[in-house]
N, C-alpha and C. Protein backbone atom coordinates (compact mmCIF):
# COMPACT_ATOMS: atom_id res chain seq x y z
N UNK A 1 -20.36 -6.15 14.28
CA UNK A 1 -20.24 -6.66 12.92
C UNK A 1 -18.86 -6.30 12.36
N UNK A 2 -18.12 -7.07 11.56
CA UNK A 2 -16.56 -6.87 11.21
C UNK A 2 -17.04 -6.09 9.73
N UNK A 3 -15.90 -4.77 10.30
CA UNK A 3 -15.94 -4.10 8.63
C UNK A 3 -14.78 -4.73 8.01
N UNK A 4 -15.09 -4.94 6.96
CA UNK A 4 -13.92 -5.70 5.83
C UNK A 4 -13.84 -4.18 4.98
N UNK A 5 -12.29 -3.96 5.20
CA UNK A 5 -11.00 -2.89 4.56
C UNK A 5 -10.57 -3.18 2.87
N UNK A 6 -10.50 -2.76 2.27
CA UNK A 6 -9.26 -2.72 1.26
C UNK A 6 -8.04 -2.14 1.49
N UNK A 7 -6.93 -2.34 1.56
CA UNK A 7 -6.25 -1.03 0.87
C UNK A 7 -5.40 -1.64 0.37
N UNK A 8 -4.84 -0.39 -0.97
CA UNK A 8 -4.61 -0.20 -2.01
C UNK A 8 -3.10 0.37 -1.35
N UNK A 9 -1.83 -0.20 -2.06
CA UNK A 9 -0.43 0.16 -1.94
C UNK A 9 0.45 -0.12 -2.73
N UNK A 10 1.45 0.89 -2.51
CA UNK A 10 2.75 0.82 -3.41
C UNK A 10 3.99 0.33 -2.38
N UNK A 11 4.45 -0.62 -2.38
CA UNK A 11 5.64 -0.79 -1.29
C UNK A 11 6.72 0.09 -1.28
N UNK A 12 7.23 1.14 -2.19
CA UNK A 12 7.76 1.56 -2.01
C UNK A 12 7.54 3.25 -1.62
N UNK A 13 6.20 3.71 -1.13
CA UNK A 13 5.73 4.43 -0.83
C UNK A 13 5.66 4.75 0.73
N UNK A 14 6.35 5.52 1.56
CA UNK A 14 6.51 5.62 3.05
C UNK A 14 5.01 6.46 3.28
N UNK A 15 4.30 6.67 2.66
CA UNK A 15 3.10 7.21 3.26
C UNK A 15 2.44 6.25 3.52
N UNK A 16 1.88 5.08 2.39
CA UNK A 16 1.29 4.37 2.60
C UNK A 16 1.86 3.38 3.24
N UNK A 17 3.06 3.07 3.58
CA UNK A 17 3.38 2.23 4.20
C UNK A 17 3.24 2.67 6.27
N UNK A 18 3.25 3.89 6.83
CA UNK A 18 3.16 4.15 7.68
C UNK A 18 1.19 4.26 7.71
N UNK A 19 0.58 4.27 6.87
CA UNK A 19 -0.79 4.25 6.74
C UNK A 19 -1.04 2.83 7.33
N UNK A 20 -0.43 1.68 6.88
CA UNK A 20 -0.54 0.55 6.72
C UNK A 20 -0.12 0.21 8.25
N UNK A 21 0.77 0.56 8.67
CA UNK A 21 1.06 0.21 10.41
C UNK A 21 0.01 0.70 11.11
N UNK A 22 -0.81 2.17 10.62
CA UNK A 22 -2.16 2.49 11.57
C UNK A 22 -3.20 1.29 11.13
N UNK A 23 -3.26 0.50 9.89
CA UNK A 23 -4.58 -0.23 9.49
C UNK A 23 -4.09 -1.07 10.28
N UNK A 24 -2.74 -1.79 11.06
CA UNK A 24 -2.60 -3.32 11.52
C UNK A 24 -3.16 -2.38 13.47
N UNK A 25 -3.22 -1.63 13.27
CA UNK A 25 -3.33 -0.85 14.55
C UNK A 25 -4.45 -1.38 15.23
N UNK A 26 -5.46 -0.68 13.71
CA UNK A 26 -7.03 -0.63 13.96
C UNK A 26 -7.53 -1.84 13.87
N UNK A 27 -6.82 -3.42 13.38
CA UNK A 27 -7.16 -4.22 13.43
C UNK A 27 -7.57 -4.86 14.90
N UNK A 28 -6.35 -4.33 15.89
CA UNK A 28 -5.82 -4.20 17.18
C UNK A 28 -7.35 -4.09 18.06
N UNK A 29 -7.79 -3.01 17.82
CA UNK A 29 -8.93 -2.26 18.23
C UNK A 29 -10.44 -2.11 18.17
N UNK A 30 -10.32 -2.45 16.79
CA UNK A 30 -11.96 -2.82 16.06
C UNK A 30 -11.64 -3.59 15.19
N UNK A 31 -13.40 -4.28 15.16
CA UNK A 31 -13.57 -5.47 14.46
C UNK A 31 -13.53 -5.29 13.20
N UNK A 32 -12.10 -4.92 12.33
CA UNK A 32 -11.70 -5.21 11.09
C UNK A 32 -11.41 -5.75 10.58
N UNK A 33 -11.35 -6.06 9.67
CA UNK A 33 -10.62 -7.00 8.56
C UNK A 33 -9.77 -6.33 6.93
N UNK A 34 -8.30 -6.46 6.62
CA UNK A 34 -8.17 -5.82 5.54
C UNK A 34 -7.76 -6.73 4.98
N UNK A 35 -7.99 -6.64 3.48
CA UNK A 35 -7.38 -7.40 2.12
C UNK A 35 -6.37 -6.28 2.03
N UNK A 36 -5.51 -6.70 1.19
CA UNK A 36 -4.11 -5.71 0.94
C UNK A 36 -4.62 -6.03 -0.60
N UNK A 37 -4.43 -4.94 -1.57
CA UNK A 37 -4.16 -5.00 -2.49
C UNK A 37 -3.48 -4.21 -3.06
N UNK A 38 -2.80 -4.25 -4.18
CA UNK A 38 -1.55 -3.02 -5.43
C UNK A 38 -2.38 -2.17 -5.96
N UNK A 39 -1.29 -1.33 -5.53
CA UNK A 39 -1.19 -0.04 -6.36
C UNK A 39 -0.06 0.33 -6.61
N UNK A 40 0.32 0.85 -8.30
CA UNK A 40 1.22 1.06 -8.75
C UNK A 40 1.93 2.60 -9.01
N UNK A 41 2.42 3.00 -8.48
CA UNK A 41 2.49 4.53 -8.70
C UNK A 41 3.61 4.29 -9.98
N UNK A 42 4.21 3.42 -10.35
CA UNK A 42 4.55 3.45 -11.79
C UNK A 42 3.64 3.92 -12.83
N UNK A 43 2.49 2.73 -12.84
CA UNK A 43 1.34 2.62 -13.91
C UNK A 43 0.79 3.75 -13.92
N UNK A 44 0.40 4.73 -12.29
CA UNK A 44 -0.19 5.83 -12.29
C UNK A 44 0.47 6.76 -13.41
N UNK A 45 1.98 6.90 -13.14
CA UNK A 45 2.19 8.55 -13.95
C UNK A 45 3.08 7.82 -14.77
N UNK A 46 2.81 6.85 -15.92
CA UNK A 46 3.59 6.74 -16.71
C UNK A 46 3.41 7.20 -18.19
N UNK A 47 1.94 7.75 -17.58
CA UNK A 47 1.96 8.79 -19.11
C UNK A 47 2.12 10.30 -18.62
N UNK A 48 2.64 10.38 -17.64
CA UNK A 48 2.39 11.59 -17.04
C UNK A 48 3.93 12.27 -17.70
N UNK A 49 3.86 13.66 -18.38
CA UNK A 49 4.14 14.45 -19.47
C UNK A 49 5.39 14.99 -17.93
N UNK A 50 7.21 14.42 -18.25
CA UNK A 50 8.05 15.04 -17.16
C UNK A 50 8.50 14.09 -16.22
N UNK A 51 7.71 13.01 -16.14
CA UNK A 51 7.89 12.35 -15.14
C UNK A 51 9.05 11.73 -14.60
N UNK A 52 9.78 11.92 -13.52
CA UNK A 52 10.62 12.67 -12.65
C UNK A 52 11.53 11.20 -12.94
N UNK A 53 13.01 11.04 -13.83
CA UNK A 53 13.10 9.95 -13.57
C UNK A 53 13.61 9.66 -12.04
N UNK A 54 14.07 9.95 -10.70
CA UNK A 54 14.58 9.70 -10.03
C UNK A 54 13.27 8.92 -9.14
N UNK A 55 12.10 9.57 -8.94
CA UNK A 55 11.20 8.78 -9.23
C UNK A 55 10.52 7.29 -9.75
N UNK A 56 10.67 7.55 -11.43
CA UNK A 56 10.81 6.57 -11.97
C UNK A 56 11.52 5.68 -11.95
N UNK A 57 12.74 5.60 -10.99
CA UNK A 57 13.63 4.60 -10.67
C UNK A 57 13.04 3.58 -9.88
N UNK A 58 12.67 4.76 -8.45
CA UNK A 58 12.03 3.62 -7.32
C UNK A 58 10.72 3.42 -7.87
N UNK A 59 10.31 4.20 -8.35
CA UNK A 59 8.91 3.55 -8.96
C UNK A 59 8.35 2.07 -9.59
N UNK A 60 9.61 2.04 -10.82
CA UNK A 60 10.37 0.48 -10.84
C UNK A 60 10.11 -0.10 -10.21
N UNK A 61 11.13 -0.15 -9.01
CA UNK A 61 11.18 -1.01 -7.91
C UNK A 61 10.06 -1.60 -7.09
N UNK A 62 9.62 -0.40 -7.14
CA UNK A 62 8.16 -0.96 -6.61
C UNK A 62 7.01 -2.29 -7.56
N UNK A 63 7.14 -1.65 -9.10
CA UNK A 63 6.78 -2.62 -9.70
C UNK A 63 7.05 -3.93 -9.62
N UNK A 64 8.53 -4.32 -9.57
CA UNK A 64 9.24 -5.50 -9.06
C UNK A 64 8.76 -6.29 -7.59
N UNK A 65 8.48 -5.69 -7.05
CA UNK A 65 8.08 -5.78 -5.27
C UNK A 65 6.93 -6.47 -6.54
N UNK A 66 5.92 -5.56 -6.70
CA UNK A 66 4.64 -5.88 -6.82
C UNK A 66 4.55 -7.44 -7.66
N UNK A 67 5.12 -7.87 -8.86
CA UNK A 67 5.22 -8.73 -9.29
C UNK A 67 5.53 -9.68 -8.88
N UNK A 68 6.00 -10.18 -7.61
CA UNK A 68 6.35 -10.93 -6.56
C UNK A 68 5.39 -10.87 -5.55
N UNK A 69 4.83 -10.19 -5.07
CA UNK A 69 3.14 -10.25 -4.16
C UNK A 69 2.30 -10.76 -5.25
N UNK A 70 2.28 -10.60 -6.82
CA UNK A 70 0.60 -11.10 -7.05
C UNK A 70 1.10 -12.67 -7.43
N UNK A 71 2.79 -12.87 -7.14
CA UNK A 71 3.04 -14.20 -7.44
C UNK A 71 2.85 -14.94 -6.33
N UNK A 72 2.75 -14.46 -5.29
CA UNK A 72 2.66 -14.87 -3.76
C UNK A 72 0.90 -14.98 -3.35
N UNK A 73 0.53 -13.81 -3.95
CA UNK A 73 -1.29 -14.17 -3.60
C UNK A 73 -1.93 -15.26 -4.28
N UNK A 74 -0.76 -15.42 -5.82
CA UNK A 74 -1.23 -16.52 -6.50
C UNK A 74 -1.37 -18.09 -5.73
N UNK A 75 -0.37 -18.16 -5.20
CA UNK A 75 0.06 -19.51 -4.29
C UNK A 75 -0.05 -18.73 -3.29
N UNK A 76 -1.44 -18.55 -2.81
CA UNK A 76 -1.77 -18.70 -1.53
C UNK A 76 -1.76 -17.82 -0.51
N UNK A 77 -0.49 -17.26 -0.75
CA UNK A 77 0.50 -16.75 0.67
C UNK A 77 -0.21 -15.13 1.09
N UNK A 78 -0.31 -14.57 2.05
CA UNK A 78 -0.49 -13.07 2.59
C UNK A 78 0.17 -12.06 2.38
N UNK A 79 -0.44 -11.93 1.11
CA UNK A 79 0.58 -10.82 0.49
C UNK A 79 0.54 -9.15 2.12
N UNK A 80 -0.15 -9.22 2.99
CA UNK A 80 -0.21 -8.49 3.97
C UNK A 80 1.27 -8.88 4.94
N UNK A 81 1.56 -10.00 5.02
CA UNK A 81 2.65 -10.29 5.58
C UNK A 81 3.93 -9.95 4.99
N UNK A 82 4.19 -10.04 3.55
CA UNK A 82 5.08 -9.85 2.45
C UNK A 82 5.23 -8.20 2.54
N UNK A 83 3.94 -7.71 2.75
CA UNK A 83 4.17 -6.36 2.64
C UNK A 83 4.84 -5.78 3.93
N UNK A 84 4.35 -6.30 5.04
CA UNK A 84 5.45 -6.44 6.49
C UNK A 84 6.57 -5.84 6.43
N UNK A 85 7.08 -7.48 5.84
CA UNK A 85 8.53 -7.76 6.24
C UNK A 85 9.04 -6.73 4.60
N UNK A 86 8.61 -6.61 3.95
CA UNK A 86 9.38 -5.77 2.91
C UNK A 86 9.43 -4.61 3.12
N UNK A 87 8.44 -3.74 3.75
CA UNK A 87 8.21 -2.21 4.22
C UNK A 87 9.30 -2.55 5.17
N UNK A 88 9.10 -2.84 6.13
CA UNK A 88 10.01 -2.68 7.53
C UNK A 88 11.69 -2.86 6.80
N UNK A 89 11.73 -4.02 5.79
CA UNK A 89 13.58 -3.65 5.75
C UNK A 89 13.52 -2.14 4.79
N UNK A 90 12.58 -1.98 3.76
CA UNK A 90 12.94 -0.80 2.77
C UNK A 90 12.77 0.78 3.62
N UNK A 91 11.51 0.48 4.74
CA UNK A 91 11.46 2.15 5.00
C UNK A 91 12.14 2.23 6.72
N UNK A 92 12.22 0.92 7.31
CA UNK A 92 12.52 1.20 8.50
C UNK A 92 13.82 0.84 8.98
N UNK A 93 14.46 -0.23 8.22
CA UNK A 93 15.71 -0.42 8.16
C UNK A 93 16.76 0.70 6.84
N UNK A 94 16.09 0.56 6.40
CA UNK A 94 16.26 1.26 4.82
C UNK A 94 17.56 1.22 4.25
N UNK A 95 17.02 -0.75 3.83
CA UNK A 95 18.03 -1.64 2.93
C UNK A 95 17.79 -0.53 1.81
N UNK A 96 18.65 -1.50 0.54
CA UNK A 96 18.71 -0.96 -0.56
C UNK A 96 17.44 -1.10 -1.13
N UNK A 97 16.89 -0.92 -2.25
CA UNK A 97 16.44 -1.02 -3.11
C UNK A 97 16.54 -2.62 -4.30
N UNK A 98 16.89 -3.39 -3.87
CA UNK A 98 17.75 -4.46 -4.91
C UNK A 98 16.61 -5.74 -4.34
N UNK A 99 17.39 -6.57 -5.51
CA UNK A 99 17.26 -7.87 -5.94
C UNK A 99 17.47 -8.83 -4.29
N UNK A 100 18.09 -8.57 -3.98
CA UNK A 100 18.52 -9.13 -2.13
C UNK A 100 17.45 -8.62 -1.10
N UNK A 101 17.21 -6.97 -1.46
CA UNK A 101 16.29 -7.09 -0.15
C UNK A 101 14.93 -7.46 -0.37
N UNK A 102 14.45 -7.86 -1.84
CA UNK A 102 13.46 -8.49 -1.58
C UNK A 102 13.53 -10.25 -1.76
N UNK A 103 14.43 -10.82 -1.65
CA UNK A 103 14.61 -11.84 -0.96
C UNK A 103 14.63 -12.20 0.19
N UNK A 104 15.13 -11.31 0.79
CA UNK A 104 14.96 -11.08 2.79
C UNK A 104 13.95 -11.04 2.96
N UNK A 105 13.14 -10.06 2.26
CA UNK A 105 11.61 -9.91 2.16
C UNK A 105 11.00 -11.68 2.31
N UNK A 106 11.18 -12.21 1.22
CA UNK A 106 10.58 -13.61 1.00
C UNK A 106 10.79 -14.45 2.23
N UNK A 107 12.12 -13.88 2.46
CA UNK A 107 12.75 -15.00 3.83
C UNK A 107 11.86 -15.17 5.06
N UNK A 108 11.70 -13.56 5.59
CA UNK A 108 11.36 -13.32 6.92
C UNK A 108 10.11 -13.51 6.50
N UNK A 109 9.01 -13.34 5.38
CA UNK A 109 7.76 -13.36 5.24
C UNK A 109 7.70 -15.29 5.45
N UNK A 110 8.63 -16.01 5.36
CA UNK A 110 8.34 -17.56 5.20
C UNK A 110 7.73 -18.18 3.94
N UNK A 111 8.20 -17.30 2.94
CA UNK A 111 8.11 -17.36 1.58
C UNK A 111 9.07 -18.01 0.93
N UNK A 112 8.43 -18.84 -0.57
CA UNK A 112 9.10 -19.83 -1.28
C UNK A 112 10.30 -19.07 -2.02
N UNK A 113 11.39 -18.95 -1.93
CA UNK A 113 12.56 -18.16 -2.19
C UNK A 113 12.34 -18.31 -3.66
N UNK A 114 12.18 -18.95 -4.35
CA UNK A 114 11.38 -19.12 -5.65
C UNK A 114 10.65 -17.89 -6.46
N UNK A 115 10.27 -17.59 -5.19
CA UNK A 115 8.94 -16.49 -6.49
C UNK A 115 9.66 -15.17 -6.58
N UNK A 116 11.15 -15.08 -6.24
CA UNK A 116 11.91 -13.35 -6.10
C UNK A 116 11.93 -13.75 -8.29
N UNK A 117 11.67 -15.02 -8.70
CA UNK A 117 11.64 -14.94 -10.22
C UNK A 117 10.83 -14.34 -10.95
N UNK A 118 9.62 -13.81 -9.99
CA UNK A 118 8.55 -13.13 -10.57
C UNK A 118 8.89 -11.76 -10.57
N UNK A 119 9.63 -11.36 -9.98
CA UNK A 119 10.09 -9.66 -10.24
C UNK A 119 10.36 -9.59 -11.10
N UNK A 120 11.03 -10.06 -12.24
CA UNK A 120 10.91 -9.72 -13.67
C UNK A 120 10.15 -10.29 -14.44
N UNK A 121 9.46 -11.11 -14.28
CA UNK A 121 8.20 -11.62 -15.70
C UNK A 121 6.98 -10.62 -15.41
N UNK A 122 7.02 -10.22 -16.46
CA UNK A 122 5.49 -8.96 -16.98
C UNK A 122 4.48 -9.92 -17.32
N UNK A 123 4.43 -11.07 -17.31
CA UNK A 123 3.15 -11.78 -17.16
C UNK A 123 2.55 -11.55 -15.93
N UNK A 124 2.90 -10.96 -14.49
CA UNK A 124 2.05 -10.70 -14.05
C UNK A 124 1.79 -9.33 -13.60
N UNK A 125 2.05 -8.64 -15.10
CA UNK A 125 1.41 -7.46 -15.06
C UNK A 125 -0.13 -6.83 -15.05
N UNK A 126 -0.35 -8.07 -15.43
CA UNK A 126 -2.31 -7.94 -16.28
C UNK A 126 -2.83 -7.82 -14.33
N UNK A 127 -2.38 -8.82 -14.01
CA UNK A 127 -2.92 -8.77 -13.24
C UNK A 127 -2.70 -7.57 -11.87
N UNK A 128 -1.50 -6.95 -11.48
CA UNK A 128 -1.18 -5.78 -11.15
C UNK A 128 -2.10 -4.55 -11.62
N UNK A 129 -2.23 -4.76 -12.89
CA UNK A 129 -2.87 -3.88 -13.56
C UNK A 129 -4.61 -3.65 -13.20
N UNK A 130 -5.05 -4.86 -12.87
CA UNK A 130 -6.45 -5.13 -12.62
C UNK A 130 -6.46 -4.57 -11.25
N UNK A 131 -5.49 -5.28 -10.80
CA UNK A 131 -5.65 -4.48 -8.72
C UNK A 131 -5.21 -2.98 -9.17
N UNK A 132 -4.42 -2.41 -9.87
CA UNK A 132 -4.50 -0.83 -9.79
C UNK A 132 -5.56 -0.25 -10.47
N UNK A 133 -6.31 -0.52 -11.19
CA UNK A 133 -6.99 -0.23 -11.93
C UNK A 133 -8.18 -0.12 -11.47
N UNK A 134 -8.82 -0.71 -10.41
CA UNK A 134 -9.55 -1.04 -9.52
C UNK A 134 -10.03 -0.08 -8.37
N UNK A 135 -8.49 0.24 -7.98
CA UNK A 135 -8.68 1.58 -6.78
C UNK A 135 -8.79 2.61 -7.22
N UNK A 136 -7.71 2.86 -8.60
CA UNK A 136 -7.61 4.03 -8.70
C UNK A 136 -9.41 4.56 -9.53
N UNK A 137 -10.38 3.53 -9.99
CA UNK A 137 -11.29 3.97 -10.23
C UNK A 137 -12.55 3.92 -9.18
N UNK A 138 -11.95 4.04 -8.36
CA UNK A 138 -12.36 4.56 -7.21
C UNK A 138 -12.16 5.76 -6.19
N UNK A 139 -11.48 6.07 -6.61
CA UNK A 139 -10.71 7.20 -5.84
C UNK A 139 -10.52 8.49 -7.49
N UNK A 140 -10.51 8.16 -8.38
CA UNK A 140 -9.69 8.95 -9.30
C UNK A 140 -7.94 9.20 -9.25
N UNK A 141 -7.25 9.53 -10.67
CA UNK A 141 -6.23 9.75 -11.45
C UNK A 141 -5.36 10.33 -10.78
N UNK A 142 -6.35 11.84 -10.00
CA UNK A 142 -5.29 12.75 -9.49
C UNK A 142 -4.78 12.53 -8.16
N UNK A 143 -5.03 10.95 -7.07
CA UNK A 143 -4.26 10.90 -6.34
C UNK A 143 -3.15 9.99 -6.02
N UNK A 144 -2.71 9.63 -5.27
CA UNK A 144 -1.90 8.35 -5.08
C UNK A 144 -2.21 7.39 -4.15
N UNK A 145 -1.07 6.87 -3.53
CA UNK A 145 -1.86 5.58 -2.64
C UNK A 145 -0.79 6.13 -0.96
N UNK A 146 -2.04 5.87 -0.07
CA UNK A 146 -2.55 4.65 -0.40
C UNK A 146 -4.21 4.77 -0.12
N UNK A 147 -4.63 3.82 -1.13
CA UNK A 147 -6.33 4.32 -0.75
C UNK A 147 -7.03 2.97 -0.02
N UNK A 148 -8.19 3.47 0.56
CA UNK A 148 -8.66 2.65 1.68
C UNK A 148 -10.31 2.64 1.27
N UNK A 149 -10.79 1.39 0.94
CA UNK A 149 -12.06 1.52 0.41
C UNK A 149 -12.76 0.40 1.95
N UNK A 150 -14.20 0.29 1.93
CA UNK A 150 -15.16 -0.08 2.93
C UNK A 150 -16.02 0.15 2.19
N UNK A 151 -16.57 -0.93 1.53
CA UNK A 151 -18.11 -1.50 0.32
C UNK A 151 -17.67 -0.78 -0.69
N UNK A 152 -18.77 0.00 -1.29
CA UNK A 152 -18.55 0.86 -2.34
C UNK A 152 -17.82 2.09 -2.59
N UNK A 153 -17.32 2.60 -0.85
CA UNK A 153 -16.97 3.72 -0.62
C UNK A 153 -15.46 4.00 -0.49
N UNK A 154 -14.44 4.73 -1.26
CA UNK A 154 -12.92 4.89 -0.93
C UNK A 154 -12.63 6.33 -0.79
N UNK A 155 -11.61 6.42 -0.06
CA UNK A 155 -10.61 8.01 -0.20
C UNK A 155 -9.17 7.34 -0.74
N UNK A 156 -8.40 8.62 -1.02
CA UNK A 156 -6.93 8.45 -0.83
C UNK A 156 -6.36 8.57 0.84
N UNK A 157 -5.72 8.34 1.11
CA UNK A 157 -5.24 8.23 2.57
C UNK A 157 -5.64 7.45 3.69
N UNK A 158 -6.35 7.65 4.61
CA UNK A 158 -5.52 9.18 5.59
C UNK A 158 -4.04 9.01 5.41
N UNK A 159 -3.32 10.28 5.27
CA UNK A 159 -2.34 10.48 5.21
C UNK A 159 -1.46 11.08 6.42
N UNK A 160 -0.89 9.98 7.23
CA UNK A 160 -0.40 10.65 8.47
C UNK A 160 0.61 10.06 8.90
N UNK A 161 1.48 11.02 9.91
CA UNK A 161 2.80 10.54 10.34
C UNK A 161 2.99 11.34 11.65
N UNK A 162 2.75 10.66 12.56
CA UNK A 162 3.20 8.87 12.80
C UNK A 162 2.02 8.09 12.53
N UNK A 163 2.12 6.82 12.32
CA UNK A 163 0.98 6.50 12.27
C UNK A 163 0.28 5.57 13.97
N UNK A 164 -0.70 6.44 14.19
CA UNK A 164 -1.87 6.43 15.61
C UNK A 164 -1.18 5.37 15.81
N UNK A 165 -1.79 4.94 17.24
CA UNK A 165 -1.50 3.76 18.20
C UNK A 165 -2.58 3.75 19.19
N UNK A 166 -3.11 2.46 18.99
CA UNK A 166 -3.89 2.12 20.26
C UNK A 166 -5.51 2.51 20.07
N UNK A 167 -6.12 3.59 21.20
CA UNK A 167 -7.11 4.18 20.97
C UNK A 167 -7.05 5.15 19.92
N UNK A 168 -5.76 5.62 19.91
CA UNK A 168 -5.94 7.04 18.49
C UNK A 168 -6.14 6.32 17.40
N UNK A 169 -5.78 5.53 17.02
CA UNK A 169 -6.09 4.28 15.62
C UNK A 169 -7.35 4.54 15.84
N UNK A 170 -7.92 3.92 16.91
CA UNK A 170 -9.40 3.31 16.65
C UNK A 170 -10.20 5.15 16.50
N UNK A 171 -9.82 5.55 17.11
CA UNK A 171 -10.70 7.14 17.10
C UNK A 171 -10.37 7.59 15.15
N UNK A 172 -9.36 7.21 15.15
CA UNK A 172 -9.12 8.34 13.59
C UNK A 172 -9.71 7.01 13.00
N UNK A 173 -9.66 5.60 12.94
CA UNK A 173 -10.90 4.53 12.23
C UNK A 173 -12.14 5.52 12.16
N UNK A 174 -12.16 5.59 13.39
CA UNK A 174 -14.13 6.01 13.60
C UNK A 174 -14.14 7.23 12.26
N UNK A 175 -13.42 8.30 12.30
CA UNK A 175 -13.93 9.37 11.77
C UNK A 175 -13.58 9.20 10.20
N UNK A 176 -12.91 8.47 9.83
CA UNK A 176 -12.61 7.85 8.45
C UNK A 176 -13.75 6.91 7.65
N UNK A 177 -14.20 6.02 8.97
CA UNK A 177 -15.70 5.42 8.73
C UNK A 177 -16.72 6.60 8.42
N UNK A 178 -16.78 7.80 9.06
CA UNK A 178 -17.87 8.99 9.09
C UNK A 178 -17.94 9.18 7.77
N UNK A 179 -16.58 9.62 7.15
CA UNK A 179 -16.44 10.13 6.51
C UNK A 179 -16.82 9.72 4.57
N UNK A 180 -16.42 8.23 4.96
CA UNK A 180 -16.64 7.28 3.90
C UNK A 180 -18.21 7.32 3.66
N UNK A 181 -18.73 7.42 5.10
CA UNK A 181 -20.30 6.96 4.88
C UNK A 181 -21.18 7.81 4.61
N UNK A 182 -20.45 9.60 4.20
CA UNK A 182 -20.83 10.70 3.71
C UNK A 182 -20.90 11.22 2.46
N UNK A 183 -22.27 10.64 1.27
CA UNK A 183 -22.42 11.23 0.29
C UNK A 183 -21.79 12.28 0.08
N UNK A 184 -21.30 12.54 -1.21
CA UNK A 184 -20.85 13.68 -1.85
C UNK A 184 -19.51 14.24 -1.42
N UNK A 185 -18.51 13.71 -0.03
CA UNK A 185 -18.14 13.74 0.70
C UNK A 185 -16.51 13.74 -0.58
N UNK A 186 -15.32 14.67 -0.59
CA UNK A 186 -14.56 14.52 -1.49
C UNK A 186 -12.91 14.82 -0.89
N UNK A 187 -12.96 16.10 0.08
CA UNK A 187 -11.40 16.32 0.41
C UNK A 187 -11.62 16.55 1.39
N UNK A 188 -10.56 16.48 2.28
CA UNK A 188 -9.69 16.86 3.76
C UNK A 188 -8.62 17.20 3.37
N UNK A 189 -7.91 18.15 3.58
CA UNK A 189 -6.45 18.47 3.21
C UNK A 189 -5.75 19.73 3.99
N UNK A 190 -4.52 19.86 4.64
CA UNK A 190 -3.39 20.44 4.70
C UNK A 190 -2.57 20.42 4.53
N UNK A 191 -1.49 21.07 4.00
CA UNK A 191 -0.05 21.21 4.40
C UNK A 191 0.57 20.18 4.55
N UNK A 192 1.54 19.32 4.39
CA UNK A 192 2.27 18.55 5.22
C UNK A 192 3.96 19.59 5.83
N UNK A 193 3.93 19.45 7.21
CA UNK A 193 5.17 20.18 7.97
C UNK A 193 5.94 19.10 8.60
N UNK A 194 6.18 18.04 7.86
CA UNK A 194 7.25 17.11 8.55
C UNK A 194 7.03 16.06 7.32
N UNK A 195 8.89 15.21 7.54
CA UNK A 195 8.44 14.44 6.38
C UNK A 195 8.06 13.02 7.32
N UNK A 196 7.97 12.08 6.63
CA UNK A 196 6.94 10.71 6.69
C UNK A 196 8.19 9.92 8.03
N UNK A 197 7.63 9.72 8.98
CA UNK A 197 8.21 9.11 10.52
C UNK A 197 7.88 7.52 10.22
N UNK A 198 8.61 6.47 9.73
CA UNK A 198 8.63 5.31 9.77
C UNK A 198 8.42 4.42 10.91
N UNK A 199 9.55 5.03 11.74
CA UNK A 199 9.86 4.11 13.00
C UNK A 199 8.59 4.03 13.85
């Protein structure tokens, strides 16, 4: 039977974006299926009391990305593909940040060069807002993305680097499925001792 995935992302987030190369993994492996949907780590801490502007820069950016995927899911297109080709130039090539590389984005995704106009109209904020609003009340406030829901059930993460390949995908799937399907069921956590491995 195919489990149908959510997950929840910020494009300009290298956790969740190396999360996201293990979900195309596990697609590989088991009978999955994921919807991609936003998450905004802007919207998250923008009432948050300090908030870091250097941060708040790419945070931005990410918003911009995002306003251009819900203009792309609007007409049709895979915002899973968009997220592709935009992760791979921002965390694996690691273009700039700008107005150009998410046009490349549009390019290589086979996207209407057209919709890079939606990075600045806040009309489709409401709707950004509804896809973040969504996970994060599922998961709660105090984490980030990227979160991974299956029916009623979500975590934040898994959070890992590198992200699995092959059978290790499908083995860390399995125990993520366990885990989801465990009432009352709330943290896993250590340390992180390396930073986030793209390639």
């Amino acid at each position: 039977m195919t489990v149908a995935a959510r997950f929840w992302f910020d494009p300009v987030c290298p956790w969740a974006w190396i999360t996201s190369r293990w979900m195309y993994e596990v697609t590989a492996v088991r009978d999955v299926t994921v919807e991609w949907r936003l998450m905004s780590l802007r919207m998250l801490n923008e009432a948050t009391p300090g908030y870091d502007p250097a941060k708040a820069t790419g945070h931005a950016y990410g918003l911009r990305a995002q306003r251009i995927a819900v203009a792309a899911r609007d007409a049709g297109a895979d915002v899973g593909l968009l997220y592709t080709a935009l992760g791979t130039l921002i965390h694996a090539e690691k273009r700039p940040k700008d107005d150009e590389t998410l046009a490349a984005a549009l390019a290589e995704a086979g996207l209407d060069a057209g919709l890079i106009a939606a990075a600045g109209d806040e009309s489709y904020d409401a709707a950004l807002r509804a896809d973040h609003d969504e996970g994060v009340a599922l998961v709660g406030k105090d984490v980030g993305t990227p979160i991974l829901a299956v029916g009623d059930a979500a975590i934040f993460g898994p959070v890992v680097t590198p992200a699995p390949r092959g059978d290790d995908a499908g083995r860390l799937w399995d125990g993520v499925l366990l885990v989801l399907g465990t009432d009352g069921f709330f943290e896993l956590k250590r340390g992180r001792d390396r930073d986030p491995q793209v390639a």
